[in-house]
Protein backbone atom coordinates (compact mmCIF):
# COMPACT_ATOMS: atom_id res chain seq x y z
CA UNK A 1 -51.58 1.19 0.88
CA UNK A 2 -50.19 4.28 2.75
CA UNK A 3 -47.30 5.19 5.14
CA UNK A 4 -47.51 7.40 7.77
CA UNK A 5 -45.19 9.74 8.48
CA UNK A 6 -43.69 7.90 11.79
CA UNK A 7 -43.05 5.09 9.51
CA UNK A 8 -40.76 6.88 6.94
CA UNK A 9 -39.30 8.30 9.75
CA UNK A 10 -38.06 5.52 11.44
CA UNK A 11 -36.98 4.20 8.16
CA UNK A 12 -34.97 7.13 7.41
CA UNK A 13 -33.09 6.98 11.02
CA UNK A 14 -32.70 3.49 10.77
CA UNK A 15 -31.18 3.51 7.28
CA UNK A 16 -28.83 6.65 8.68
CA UNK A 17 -27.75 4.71 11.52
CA UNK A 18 -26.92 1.91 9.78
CA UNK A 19 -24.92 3.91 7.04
CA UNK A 20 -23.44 6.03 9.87
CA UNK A 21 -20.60 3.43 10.29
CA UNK A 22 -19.23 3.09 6.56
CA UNK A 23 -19.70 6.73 6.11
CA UNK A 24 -17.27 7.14 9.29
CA UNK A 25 -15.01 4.25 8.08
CA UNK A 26 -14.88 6.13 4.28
CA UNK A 27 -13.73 9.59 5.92
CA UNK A 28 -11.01 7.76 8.24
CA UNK A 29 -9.68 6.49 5.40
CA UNK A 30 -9.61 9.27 3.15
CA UNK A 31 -8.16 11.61 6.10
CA UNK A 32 -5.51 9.05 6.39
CA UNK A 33 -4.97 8.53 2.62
CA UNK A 34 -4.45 12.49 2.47
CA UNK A 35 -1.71 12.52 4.86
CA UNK A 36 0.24 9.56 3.55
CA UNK A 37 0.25 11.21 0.26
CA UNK A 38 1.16 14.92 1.76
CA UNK A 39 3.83 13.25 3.32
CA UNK A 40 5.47 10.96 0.31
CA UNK A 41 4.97 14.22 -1.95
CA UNK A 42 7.49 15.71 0.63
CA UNK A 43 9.62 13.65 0.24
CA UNK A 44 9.38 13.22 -3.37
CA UNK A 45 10.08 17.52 -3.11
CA UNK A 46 13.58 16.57 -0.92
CA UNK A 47 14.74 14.37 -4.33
CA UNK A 48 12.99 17.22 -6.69
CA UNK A 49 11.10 15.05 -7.85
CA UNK A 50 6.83 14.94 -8.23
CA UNK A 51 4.39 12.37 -7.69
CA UNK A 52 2.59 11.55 -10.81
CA UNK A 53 1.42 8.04 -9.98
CA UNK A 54 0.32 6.64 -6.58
CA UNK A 55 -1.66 3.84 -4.54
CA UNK A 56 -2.82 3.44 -1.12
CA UNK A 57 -3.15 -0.11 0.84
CA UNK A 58 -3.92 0.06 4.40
CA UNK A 59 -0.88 2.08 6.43
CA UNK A 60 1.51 2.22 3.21
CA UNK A 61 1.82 4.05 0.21
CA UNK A 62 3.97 4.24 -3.03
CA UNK A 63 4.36 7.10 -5.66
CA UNK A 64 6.56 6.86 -8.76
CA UNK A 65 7.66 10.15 -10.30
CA UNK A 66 7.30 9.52 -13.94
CA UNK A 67 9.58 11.88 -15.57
CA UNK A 68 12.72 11.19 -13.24
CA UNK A 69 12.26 7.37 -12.53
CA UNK A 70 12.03 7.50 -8.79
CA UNK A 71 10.01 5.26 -7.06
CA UNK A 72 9.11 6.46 -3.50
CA UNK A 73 7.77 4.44 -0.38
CA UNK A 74 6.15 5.26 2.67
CA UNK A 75 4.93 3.08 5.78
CA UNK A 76 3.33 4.51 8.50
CA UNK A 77 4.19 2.03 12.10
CA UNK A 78 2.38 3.07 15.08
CA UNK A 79 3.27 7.00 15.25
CA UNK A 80 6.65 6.89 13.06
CA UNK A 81 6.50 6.86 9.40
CA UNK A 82 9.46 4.74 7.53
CA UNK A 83 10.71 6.54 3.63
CA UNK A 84 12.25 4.74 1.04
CA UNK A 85 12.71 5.47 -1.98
CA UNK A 86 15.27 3.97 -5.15
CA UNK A 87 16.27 5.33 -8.74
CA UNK A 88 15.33 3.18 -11.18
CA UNK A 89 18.05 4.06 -13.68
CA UNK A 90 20.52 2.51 -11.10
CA UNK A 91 17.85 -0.30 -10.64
CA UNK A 92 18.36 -4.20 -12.33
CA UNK A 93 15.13 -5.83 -11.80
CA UNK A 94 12.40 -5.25 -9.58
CA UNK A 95 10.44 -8.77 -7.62
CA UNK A 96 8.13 -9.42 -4.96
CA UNK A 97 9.29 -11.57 -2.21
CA UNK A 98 7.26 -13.33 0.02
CA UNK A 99 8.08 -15.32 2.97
CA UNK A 100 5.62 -18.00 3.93
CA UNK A 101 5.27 -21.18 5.86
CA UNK A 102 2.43 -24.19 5.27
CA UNK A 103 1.69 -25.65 8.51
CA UNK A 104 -0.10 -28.89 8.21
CA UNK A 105 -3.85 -29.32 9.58
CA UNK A 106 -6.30 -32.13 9.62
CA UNK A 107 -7.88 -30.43 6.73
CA UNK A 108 -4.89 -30.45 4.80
CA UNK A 109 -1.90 -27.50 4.42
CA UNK A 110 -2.71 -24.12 5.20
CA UNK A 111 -0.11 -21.36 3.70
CA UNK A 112 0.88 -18.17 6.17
CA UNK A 113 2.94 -15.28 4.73
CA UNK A 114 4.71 -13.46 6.87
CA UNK A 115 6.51 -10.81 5.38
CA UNK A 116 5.55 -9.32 1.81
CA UNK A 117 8.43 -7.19 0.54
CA UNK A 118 9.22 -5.07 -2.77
CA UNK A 119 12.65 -5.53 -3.29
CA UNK A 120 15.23 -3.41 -5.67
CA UNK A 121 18.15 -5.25 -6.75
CA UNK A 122 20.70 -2.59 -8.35
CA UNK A 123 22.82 -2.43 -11.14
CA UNK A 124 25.92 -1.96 -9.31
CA UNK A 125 26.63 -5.05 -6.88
CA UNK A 126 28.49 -2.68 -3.87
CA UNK A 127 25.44 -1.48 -3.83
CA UNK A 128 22.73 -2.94 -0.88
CA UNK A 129 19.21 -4.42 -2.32
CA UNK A 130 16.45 -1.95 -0.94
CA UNK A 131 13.57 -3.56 -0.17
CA UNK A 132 9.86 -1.61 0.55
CA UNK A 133 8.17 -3.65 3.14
CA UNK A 134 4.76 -3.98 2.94
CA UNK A 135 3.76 -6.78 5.23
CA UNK A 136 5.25 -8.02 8.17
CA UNK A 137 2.68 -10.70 10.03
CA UNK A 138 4.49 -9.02 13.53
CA UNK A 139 2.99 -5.56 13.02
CA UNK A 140 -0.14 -5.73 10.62
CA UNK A 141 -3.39 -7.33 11.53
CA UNK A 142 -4.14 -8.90 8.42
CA UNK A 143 -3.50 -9.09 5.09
CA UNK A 144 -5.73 -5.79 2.87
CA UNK A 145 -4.38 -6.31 -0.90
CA UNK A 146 -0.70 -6.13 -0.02
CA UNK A 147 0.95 -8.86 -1.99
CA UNK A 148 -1.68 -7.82 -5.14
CA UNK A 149 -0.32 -4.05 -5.32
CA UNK A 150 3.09 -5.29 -4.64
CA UNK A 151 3.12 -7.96 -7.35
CA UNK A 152 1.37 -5.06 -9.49
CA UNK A 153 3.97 -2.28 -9.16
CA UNK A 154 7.13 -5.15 -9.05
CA UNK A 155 5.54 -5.44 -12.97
CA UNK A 156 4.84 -2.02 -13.83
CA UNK A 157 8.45 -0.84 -12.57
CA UNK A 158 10.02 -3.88 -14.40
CA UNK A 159 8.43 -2.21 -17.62
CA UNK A 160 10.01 1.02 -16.92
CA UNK A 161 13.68 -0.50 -16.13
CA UNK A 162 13.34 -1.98 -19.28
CA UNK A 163 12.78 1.13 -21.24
CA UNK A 164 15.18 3.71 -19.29
């Protein structure tokens, strides 16, 4: 059995074309992946501090500078980006809260979370929680891993508070 050359060819555009799409959708992301990060290590550099460890979820990212215990946070909303950032050494405990409501179907309950935050509560009680939001149902489409890296970090910064 052979294959002419026209065959291969349109085999070889088609496949293009249809990879065309992811390979546009992988660039996007790692354009805007590279600015989120250029723009937390800023502001890591205003604390003198240095991202050593980092993730990425959708329009938000958070760095932790190992060696000084800082935690940073940044959200990007529309055109405006939103810092945070918190000390662990003046940091209690570390949790994930999630608001949610269950609204009842014919099917049975179906769960809705509305706001997904990281929240800081600190050592001294004058001082405000902080609280890193990483969903709110108002302003994000959908859900992309949020309450998974939040739940991840809340554990891997309550390991650290315990050891400063």
């Amino acid at each position: 059995m052979e294959i002419d050359l026209g065959t291969t060819l349109v085999g070889v555009v088609g496949l293009a074309l249809f990879a065309l799409p992811f390979v546009y959708d992988y660039r996007n992301r790692k354009k805007k992946e590279k600015l989120l990060f250029q723009s937390l290590n800023g502001i890591a550099q205003e604390h003198n501090c240095k991202i050593s460890q980092y993730e990425f979820c959708s329009d938000i990212i958070i760095g932790l500078d190992e060696s000084k215990n800082f935690v940073f946070f940044l959200k990007k909303r529309r055109e405006n980006f939103i810092s945070q950032h918190a000390d662990l050494s003046e940091i209690q405990t570390c949790y994930t809260a999630k608001k949610a409501r269950t609204i009842k179907t014919k099917d049975g309950n179906l769960v809705i979370i509305d706001r997904i935050e990281l929240c800081f509560t600190p050592t001294n009680n004058r001082m405000n929680e902080i609280r890193f939001e990483f969903y709110y149902k108002e302003l994000n489409s959908q859900l992309i891993g949020q309450l998974q890296l939040a739940d991840k970090w809340a554990k891997q910064l309550n390991e650290r508070i315990k050891n400063i």
